[in-house]
Protein backbone atom coordinates (compact mmCIF):
# COMPACT_ATOMS: atom_id res chain seq x y z
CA UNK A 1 -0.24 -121.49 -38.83
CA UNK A 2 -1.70 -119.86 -35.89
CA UNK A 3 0.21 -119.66 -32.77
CA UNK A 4 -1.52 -119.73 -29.19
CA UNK A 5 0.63 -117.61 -26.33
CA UNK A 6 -0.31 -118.59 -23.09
CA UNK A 7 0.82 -117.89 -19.90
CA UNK A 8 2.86 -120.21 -17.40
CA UNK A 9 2.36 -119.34 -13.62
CA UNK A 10 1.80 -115.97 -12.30
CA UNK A 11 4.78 -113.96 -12.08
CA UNK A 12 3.92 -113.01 -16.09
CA UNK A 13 7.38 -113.61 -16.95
CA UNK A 14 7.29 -116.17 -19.37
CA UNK A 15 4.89 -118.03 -22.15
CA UNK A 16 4.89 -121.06 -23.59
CA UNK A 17 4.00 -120.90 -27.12
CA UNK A 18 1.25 -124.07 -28.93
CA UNK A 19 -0.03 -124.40 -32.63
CA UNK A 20 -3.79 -125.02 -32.11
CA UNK A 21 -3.50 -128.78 -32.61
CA UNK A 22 -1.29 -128.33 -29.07
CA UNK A 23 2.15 -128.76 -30.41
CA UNK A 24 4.52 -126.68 -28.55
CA UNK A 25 7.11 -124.35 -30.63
CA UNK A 26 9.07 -122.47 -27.49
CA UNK A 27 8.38 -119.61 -25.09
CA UNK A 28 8.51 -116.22 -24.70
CA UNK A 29 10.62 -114.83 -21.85
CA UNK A 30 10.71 -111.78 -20.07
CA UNK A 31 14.42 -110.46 -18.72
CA UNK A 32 16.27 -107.06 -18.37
CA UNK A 33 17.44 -104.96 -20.38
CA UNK A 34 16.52 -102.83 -23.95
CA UNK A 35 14.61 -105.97 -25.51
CA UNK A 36 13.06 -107.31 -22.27
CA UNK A 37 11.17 -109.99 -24.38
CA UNK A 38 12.75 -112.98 -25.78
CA UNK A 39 11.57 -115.62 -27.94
CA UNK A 40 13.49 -118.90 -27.55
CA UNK A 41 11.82 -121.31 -30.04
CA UNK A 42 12.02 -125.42 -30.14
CA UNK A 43 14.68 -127.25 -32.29
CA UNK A 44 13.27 -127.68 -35.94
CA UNK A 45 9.89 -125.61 -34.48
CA UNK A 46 8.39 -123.51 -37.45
CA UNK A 47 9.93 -120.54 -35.59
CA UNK A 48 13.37 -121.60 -36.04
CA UNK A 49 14.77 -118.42 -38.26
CA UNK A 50 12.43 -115.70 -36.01
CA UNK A 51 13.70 -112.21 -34.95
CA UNK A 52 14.34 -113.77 -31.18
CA UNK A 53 14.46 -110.10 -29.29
CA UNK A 54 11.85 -107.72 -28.53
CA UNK A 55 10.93 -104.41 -26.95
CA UNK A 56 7.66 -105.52 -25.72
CA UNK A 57 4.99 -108.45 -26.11
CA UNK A 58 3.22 -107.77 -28.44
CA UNK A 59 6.06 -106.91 -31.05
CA UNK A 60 7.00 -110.55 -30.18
CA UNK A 61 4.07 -111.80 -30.83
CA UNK A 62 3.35 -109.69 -34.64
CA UNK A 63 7.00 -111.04 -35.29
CA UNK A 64 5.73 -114.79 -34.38
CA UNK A 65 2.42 -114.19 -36.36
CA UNK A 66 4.95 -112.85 -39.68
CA UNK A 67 7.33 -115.75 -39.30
CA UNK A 68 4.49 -118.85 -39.09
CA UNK A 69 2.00 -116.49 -41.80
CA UNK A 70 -1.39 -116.81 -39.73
CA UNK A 71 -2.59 -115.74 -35.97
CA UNK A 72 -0.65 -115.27 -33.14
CA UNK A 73 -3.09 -114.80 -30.15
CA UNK A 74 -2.86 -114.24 -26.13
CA UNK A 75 -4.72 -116.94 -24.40
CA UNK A 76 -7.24 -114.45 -22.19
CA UNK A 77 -7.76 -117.23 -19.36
CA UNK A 78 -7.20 -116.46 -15.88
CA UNK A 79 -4.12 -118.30 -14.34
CA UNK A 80 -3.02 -119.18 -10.99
């Protein structure tokens, strides 16, 4: 299943994470500290069982594309 990573707001601190029929599977945040991006998916999401800490996007996002076995792609839009 491909998984859609777009951004919420425009501090670039956090992601919300969509299937492409728009069903929402959790977020990506960015905190402090040696794995400064976490993954926190939804209850019963296809993500449940995903490697939840990360060194830096884009390792996040090849561990999301591994865990659902299709795309996992950075929505490119401009955001407020």
């Amino acid at each position: 299943m491909d998984v859609i990573v777009n951004p919420t707001g425009s501090s670039g601190t956090e992601w919300s994470l969509d299937d492409r029929l728009g069903r929402h599977l959790g977020t990506i945040l960015r905190t402090q500290g040696s794995f400064p991006f976490v993954i926190e998916p939804e209850p019963a999401s296809g993500l449940s069982g995903v490697r939840l800490l990360h060194t830096s996007l884009d390792e996040a996002m090849s561990s999301i594309a591994r865990k659902m076995g299709g795309a996992c792609e950075l929505n490119s839009r401009d955001w407020d």
